[in-house]
Protein backbone atom coordinates (compact mmCIF):
# COMPACT_ATOMS: atom_id res chain seq x y z
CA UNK A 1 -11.85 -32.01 -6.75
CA UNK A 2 -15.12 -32.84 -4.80
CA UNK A 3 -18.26 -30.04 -4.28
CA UNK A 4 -16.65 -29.25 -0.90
CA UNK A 5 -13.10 -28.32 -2.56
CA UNK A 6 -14.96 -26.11 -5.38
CA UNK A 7 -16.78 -24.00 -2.52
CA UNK A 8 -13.92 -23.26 -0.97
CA UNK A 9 -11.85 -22.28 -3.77
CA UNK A 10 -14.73 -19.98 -5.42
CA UNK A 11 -15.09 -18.39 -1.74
CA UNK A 12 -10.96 -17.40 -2.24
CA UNK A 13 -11.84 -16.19 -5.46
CA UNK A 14 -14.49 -13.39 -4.24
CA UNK A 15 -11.94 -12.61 -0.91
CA UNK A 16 -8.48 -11.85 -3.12
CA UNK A 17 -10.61 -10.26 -5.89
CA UNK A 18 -9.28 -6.73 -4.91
CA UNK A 19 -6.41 -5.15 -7.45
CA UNK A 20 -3.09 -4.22 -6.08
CA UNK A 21 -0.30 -2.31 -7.27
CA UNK A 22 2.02 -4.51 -10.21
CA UNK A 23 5.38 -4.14 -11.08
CA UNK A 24 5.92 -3.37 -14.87
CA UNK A 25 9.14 -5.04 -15.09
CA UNK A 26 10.18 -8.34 -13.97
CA UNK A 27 13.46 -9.17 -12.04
CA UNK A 28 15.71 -12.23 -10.96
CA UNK A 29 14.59 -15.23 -9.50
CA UNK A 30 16.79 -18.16 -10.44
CA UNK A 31 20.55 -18.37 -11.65
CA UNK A 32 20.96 -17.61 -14.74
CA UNK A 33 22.37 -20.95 -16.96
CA UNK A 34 20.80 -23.58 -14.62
CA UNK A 35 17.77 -24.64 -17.75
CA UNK A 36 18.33 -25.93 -21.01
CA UNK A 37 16.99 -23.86 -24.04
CA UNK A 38 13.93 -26.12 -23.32
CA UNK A 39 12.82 -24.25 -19.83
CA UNK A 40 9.53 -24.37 -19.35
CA UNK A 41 6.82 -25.18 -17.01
CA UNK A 42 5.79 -23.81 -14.23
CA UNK A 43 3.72 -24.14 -11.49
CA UNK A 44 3.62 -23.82 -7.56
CA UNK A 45 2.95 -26.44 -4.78
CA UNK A 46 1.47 -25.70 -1.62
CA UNK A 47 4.32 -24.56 0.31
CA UNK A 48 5.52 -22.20 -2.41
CA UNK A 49 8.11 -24.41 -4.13
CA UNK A 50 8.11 -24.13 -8.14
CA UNK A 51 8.73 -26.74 -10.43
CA UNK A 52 9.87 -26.44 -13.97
CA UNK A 53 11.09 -28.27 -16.70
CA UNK A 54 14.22 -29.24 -18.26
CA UNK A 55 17.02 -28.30 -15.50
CA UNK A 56 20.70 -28.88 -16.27
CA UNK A 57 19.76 -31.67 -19.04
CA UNK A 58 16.43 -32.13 -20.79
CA UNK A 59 13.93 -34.88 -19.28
CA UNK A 60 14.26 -33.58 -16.15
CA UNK A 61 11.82 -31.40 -13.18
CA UNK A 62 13.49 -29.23 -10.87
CA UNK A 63 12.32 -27.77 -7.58
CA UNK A 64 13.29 -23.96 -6.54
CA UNK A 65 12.57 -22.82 -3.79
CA UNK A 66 10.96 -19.06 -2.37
CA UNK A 67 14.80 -18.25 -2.07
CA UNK A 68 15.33 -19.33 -5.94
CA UNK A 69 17.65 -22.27 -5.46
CA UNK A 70 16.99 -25.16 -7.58
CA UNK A 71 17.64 -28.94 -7.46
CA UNK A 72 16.72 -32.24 -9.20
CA UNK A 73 13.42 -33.58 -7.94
CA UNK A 74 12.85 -36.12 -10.54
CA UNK A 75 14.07 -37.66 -13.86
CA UNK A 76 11.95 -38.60 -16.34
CA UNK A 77 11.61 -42.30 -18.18
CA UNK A 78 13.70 -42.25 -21.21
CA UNK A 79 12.32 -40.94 -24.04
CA UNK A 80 10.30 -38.43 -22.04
CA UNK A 81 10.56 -34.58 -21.85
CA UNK A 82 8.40 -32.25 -19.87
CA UNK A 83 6.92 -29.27 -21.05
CA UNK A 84 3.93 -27.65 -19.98
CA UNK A 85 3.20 -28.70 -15.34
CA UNK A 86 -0.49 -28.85 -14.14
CA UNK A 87 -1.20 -29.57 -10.09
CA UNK A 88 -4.40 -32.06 -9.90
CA UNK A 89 -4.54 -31.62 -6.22
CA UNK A 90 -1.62 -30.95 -3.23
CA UNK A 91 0.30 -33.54 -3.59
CA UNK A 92 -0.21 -34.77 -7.78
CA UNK A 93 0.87 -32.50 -10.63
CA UNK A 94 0.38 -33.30 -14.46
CA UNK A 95 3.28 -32.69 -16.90
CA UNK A 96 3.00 -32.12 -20.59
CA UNK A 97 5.58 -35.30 -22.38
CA UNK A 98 5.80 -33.78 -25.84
CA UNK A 99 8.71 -36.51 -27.19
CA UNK A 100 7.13 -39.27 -25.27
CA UNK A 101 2.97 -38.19 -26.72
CA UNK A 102 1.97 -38.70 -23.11
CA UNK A 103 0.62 -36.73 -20.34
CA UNK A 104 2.59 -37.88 -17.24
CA UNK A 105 1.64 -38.31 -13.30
CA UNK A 106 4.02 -37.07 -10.87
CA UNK A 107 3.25 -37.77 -7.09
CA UNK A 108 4.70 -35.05 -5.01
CA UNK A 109 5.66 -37.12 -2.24
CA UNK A 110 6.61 -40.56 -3.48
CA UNK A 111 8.39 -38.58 -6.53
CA UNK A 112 6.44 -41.47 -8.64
CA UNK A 113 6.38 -40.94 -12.20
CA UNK A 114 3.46 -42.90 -14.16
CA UNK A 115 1.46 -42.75 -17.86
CA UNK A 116 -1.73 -40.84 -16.68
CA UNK A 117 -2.83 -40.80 -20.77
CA UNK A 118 -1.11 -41.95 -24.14
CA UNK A 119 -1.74 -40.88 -27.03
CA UNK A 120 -0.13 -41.92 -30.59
CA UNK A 121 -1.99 -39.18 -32.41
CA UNK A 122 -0.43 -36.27 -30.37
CA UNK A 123 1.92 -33.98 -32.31
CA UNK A 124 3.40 -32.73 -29.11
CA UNK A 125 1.46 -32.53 -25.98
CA UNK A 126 2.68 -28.88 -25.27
CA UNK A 127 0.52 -27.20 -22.41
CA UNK A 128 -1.81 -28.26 -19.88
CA UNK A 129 -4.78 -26.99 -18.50
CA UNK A 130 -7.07 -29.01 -15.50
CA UNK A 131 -10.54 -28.17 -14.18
CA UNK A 132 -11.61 -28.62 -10.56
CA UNK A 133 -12.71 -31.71 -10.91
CA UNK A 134 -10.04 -33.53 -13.18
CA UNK A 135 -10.94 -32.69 -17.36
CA UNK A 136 -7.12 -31.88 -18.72
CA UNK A 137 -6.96 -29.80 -21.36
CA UNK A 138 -4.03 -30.57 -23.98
CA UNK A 139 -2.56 -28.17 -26.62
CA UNK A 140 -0.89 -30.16 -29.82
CA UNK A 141 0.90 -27.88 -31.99
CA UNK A 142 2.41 -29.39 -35.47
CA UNK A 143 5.65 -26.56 -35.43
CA UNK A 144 5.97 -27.99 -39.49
CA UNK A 145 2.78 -27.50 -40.48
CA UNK A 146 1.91 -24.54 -38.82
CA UNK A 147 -1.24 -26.31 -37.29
CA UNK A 148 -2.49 -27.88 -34.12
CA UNK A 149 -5.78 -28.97 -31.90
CA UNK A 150 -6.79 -29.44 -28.69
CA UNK A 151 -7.22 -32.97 -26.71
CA UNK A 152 -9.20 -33.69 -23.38
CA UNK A 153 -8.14 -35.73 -21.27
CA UNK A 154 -10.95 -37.41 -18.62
CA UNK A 155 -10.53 -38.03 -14.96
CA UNK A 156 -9.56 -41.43 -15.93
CA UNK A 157 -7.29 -40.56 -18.40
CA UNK A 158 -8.90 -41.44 -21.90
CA UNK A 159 -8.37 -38.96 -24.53
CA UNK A 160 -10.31 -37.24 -27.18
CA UNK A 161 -10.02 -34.81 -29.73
CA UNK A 162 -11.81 -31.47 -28.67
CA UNK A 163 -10.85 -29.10 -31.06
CA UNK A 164 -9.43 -29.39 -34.22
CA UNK A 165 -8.16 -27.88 -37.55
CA UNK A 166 -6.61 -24.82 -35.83
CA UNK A 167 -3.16 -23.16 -35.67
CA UNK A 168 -0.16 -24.13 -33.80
CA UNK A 169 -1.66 -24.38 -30.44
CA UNK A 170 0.08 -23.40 -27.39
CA UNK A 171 -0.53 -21.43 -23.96
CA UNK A 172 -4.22 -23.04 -22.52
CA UNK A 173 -6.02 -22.36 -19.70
CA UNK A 174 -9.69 -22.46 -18.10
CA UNK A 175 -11.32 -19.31 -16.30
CA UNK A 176 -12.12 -19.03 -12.70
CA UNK A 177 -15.83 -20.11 -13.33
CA UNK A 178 -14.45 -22.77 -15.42
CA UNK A 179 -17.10 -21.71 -18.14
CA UNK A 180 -14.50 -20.60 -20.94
CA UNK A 181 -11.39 -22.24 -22.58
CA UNK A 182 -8.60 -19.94 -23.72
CA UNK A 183 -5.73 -21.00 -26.13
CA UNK A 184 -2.79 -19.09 -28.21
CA UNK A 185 -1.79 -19.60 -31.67
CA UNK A 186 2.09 -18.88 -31.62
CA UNK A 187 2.33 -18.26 -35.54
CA UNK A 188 -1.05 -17.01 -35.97
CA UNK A 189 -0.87 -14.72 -33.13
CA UNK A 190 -4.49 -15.11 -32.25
CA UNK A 191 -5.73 -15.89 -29.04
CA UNK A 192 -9.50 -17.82 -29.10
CA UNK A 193 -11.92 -18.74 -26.08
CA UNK A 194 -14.63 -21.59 -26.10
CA UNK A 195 -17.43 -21.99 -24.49
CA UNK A 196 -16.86 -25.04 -21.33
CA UNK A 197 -19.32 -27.68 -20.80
CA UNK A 198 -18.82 -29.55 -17.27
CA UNK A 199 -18.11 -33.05 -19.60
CA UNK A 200 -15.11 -31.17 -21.21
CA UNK A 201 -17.24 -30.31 -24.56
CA UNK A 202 -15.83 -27.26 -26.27
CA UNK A 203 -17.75 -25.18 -28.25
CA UNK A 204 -18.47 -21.41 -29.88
CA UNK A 205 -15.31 -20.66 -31.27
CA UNK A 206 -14.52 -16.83 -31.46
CA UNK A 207 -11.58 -15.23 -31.64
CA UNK A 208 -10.79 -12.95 -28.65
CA UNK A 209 -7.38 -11.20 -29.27
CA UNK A 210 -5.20 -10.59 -32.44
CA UNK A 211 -1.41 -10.03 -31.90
CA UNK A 212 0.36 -7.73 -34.68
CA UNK A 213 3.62 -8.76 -33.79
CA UNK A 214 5.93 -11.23 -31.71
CA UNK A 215 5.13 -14.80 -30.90
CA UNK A 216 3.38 -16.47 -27.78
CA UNK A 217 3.34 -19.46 -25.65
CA UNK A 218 2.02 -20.27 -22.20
CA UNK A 219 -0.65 -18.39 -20.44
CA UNK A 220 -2.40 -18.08 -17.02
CA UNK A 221 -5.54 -16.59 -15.68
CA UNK A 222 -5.57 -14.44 -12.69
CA UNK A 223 -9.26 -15.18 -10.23
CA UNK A 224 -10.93 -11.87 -12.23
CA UNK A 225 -10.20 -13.90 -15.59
CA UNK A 226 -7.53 -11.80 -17.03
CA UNK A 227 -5.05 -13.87 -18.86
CA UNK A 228 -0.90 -13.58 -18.71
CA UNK A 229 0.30 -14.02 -21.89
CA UNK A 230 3.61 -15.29 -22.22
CA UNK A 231 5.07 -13.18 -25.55
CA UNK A 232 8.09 -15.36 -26.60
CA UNK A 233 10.80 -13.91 -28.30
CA UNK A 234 8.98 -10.37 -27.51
CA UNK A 235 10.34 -9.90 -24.20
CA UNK A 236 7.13 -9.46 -22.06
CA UNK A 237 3.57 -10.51 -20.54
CA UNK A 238 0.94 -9.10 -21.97
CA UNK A 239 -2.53 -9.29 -19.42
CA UNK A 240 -5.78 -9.41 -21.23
CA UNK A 241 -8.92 -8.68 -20.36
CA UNK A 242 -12.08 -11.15 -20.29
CA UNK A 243 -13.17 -8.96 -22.82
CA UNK A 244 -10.29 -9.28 -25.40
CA UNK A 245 -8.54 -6.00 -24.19
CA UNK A 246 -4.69 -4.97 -23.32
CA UNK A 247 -4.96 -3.53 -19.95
CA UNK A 248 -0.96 -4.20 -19.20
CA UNK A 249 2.52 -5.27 -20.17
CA UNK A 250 5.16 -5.99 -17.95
CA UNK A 251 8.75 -6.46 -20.08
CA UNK A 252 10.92 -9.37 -19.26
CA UNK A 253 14.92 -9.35 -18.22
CA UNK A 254 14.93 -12.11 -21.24
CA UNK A 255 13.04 -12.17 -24.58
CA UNK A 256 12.36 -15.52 -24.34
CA UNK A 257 9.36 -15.97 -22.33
CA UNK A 258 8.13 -19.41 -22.49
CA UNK A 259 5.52 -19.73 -19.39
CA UNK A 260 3.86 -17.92 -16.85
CA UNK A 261 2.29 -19.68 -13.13
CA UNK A 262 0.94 -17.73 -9.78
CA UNK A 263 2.44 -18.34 -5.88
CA UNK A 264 3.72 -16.75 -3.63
CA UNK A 265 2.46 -15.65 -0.04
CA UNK A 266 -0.95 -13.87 -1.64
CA UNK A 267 -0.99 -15.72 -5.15
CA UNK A 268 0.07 -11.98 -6.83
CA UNK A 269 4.01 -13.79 -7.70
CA UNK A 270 4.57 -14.61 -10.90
CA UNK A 271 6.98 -17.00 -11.90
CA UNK A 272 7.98 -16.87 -15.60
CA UNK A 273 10.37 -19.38 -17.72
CA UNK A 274 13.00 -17.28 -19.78
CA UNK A 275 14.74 -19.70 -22.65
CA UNK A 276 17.36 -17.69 -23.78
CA UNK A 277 18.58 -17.34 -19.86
CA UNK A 278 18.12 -20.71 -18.69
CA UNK A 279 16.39 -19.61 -15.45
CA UNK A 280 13.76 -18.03 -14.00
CA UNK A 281 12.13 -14.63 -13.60
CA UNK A 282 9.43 -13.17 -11.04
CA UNK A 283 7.05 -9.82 -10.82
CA UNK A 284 3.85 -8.56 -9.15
CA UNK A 285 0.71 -9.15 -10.58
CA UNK A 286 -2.48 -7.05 -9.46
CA UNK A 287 -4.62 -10.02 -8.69
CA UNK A 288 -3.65 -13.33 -7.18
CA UNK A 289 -4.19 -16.13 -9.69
CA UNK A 290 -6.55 -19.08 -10.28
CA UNK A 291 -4.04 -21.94 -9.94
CA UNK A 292 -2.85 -20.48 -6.62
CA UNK A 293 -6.78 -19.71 -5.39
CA UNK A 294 -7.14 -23.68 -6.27
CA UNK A 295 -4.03 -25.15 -4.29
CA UNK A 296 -5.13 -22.72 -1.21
CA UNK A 297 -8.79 -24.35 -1.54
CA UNK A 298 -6.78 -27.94 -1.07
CA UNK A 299 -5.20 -26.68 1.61
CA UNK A 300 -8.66 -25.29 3.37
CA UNK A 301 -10.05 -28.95 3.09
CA UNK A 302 -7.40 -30.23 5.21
């Protein structure tokens, strides 16, 4: 994403900064049954379609649409299965390959599927997380070991290590003024933030949020920088503040919550991934969030 792109999408940011009313329950979106135990995801293209992983068999991305009905839009190459989706831009989304140790390149339009980055080392690229202009963001839990790290990816797709010697690393994401770096610990049940350099350097570790119970995985941050926590096996999102605070739960039809994206007409829809249900649910946030404010800035440069 160029200068021009970034000024639009920060200009979103300060317009849909204003708190609305938010369900505290979530409710049907998809069919229940369509996803494997391995449903995850999402995210949310321009016109409001989402995309998730893992529909009918593993390996595969389906698209549902506002109305909930899904369909294949692409299989995977063999020995691939998706995990964790990232949009680049309108018409390129990233998705998290954690049998194949790859970060894959799906073009929206072609349905092209490519090797963006491979990387050997990877446990299992889990979740993704992308800056405005290109630096992915890789969680790489080790489930036996109870461990994990973080990898960057570049624009041009060469990988480093950018954290290390934590626990099993999970939900990631970036805040609106892309200074900070969130990520989960499922077993550990922490939840850290880094300081962001605009090379992808992470730095001052601290620990922002300590969960007594329940697990987590994916995660999301609204445009004010609160983050949607995705509690597995709890049954709910919990929303923290910037400042490592509670301020809401909303409790899930499933217990299984696996991952959490923004759409909708205002960017205030969430879409969560439910893997004991095999489908998807939706609710009402208060604030629209910073994945949406990003696709609507692609959509301004048009």
């Amino acid at each position: 994403m160029n200068k021009l792109i970034a000024s639009v999408f920060y200009s979103i940011l300060l317009l849909l900064a204003q708190p609305s009313f938010a369900q505290t329950k979530s409710k049907n979106f998809s069919n229940e049954g369509e996803f494997t135990s391995n449903c995850e995801g999402p995210a949310v293209d321009q016109d409001g379609n989402v995309y998730a992983v893992n529909f009918a068999r593993d390996g595969t991305i389906a698209q549902i649409n506002k109305k909930g009905n899904a369909s294949f839009f692409v299989t995977l190459p063999k020995g691939s299965t998706g995990n964790g989706i990232r949009f680049g831009d309108a018409n390129t989304f990233y998705v998290a390959d954690f049998t194949g140790h790859n970060v894959l390149k799906v073009n929206l339009i072609t349905k092209e599927t490519t090797v963006f980055a491979n990387e050997p080392k990877m446990n299992q690229p889990n979740d993704l997380a992308i800056t405005a202009s290109g630096h992915i963001f890789c969680s790489d839990p080790n489930w036996k070991e109870n461990t994990g790290q973080i990898w960057h990816v570049s624009p041009d797709g060469k990988t480093k290590i950018a954290a290390e010697n934590m626990g099993t690393t999970n939900g990631i994401d970036i805040s609106p003024d892309e200074k900070k770096l969130y990520v989960n610990e499922s077993v550990q049940k922490n939840v850290w933030v880094f300081d962001l350099s605009e090379d992808g350097t992470l730095s001052n570790k601290k620990l922002l949020y300590h969960f007594e119970d329940g697990g987590m995985d994916g995660m999301r941050c609204d445009i004010l920088g609160n983050l949607y926590i995705a509690r597995h096996g709890v049954g709910e999102v919990a929303v923290l503040s910037p400042e490592g605070k509670v301020i809401q739960t909303i409790k899930t039809i499933g217990k299984k919550v696996s991952n959490i994206c923004f759409g909708g007409r205002n960017g205030k829809t969430c879409y969560i991934t439910l893997q004991d249900r095999g489908c998807l649910e939706s609710f009402q946030a208060k604030s629209a969030g910073r994945e949406w404010a990003m696709m609507e800035a692609f959509s301004e440069k048009k």
